[in-house]
N, C-alpha and C. Protein backbone atom coordinates (compact mmCIF):
# COMPACT_ATOMS: atom_id res chain seq x y z
N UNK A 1 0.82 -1.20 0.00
CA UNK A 1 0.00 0.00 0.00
C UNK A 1 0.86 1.26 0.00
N UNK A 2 1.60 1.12 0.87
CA UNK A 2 2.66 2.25 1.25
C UNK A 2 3.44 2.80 -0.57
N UNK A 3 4.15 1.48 -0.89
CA UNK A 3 4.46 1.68 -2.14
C UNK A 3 4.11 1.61 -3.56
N UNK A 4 3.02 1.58 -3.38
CA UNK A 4 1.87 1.81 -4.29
C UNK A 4 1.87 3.79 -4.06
N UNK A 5 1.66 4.07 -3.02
CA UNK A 5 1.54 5.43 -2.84
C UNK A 5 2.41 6.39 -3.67
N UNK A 6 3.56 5.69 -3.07
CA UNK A 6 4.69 6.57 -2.79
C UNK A 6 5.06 6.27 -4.75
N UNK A 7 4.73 5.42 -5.30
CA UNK A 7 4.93 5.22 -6.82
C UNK A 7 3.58 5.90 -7.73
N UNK A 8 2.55 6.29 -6.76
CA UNK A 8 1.76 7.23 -7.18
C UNK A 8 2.40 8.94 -7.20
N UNK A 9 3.08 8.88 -6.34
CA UNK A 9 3.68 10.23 -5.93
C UNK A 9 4.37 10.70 -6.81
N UNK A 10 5.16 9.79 -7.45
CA UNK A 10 6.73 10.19 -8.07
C UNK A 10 6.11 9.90 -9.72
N UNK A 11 4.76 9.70 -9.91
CA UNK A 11 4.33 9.68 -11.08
C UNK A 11 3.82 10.94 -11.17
N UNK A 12 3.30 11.42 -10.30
CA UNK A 12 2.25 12.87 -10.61
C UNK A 12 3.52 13.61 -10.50
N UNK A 13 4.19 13.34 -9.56
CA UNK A 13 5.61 14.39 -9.82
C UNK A 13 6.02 14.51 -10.78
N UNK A 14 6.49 13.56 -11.74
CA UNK A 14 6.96 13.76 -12.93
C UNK A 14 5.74 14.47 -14.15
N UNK A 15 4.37 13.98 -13.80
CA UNK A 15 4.01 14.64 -14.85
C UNK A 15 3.86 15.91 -14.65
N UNK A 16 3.76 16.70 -13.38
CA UNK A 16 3.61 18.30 -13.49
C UNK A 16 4.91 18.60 -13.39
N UNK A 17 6.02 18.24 -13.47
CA UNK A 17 7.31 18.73 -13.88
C UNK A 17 7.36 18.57 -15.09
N UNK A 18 6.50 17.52 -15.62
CA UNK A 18 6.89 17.69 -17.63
C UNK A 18 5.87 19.02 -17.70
N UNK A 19 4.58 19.13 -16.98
CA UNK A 19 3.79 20.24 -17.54
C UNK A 19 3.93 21.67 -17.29
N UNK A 20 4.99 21.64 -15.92
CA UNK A 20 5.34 23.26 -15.71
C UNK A 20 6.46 23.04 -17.05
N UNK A 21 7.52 22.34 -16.97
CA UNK A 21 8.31 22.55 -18.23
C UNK A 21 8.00 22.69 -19.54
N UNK A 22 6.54 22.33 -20.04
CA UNK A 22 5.92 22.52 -21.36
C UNK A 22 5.53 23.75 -21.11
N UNK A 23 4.77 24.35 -20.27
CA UNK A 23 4.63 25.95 -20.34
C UNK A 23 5.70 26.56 -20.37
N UNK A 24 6.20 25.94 -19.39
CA UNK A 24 7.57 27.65 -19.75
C UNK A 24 8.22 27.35 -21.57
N UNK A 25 8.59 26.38 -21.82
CA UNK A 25 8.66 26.25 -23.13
C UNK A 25 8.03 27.08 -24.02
N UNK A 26 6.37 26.94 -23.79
CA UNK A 26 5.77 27.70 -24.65
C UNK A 26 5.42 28.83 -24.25
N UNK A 27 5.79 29.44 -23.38
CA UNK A 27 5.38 30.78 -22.79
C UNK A 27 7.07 31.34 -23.51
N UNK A 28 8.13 30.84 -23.30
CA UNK A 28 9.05 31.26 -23.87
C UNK A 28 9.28 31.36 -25.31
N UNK A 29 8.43 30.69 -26.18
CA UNK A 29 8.48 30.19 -27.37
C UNK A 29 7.61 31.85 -28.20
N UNK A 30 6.52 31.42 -27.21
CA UNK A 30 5.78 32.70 -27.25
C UNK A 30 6.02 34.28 -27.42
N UNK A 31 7.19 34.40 -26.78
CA UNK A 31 7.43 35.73 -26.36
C UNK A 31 8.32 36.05 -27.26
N UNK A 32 9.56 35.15 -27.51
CA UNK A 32 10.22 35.35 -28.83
C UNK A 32 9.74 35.30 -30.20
N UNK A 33 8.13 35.31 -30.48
CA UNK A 33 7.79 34.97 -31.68
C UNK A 33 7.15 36.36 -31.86
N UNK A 34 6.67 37.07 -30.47
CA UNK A 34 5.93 38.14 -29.96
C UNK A 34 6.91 39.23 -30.61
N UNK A 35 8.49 39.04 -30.15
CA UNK A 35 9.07 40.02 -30.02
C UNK A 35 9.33 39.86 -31.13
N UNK A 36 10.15 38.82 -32.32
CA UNK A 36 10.13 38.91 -33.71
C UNK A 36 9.07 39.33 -34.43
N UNK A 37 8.04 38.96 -34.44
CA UNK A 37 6.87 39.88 -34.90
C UNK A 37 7.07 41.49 -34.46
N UNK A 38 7.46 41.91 -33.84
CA UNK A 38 7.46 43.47 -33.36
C UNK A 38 8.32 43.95 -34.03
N UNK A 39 9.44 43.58 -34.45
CA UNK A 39 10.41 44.25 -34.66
C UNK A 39 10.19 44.39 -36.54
N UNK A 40 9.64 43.28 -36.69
CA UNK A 40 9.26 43.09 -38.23
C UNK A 40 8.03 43.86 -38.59
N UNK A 41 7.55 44.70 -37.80
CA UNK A 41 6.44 45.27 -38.03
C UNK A 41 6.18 46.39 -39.11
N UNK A 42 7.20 47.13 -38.49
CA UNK A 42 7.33 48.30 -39.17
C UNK A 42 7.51 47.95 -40.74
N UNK A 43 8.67 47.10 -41.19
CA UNK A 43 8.95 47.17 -42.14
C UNK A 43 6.97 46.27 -42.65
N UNK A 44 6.91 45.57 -41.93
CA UNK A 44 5.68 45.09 -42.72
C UNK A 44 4.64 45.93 -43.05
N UNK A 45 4.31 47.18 -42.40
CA UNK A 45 3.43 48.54 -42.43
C UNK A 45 3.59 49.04 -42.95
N UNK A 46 5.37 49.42 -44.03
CA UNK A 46 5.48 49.74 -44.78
C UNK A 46 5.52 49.44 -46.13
N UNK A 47 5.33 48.13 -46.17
CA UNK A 47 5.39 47.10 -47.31
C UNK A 47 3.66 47.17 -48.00
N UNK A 48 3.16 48.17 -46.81
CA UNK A 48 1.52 47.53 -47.56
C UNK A 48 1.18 49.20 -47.87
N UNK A 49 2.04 50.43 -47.80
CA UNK A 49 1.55 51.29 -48.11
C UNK A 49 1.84 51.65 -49.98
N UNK A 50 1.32 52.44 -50.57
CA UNK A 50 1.02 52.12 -51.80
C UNK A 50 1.77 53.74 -52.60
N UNK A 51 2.67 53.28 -53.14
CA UNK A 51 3.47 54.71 -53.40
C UNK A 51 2.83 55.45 -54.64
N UNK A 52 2.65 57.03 -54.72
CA UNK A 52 2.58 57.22 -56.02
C UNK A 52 3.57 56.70 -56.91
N UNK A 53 3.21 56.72 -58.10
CA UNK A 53 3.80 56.34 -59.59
C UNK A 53 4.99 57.34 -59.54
N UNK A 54 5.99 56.99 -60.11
CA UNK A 54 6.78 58.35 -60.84
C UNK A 54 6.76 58.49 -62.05
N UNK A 55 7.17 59.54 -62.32
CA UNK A 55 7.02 60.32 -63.56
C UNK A 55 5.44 60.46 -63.93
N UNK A 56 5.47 60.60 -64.99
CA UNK A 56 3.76 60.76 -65.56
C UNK A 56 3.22 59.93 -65.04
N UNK A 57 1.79 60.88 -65.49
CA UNK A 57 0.51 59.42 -65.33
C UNK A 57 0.15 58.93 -66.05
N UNK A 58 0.14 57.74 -66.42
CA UNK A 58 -0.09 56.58 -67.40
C UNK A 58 -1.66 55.93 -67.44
N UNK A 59 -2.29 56.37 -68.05
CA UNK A 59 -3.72 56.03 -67.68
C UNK A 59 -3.70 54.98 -69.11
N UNK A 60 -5.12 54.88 -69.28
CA UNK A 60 -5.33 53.95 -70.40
C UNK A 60 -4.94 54.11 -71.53
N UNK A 61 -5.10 55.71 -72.01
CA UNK A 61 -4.25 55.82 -73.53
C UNK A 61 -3.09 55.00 -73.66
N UNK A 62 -2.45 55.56 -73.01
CA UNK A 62 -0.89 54.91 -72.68
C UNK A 62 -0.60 53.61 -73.22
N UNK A 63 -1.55 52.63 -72.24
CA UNK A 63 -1.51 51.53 -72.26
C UNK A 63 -1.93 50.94 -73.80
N UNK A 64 -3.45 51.55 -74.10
CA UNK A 64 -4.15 50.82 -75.38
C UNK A 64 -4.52 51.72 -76.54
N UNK A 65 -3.75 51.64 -77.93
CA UNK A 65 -4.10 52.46 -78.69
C UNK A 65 -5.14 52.63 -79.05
N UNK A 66 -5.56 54.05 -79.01
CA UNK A 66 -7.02 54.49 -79.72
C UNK A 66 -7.16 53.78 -81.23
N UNK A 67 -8.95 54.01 -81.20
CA UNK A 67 -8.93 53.71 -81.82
C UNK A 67 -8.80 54.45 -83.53
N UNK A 68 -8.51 53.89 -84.82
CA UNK A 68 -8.62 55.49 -85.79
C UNK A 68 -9.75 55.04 -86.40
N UNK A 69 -10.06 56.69 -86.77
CA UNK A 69 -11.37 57.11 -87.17
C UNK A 69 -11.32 56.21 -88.87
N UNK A 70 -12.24 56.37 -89.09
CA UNK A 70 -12.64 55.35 -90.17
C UNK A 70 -13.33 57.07 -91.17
């Protein structure tokens, strides 16, 4: 009985030492993915803004010749 217990004990021990060690894992995993995302931000905020054209403006003429008059 006694060691039945005591081999109950050292089982739950081990599993909340694997489960505090899986959180901190992922709480750490977490935070570095947090902080790479942050730092990549900016450039990503800037990647989605939409620049004017240079030089002229190129509208459809440009692109597709008129048509000639007949």
């Amino acid at each position: 009985m006694i060691l039945e217990a005591m081999l109950a004990y050292v089982v739950l021990s081990a599993l909340g030492l694997a489960m505090v060690l899986a959180v901190v894992y992922s709480a750490a995993r977490l935070w570095r993915s947090l902080r790479r995302g942050a730092t990549s931000l900016p450039h990503a905020v800037r990647s989605l803004t939409i620049e004017p054209p240079s030089g002229a403006f190129n509208d459809s003429r440009d692109v597709w010749p008129m048509p000639k008059d007949d």
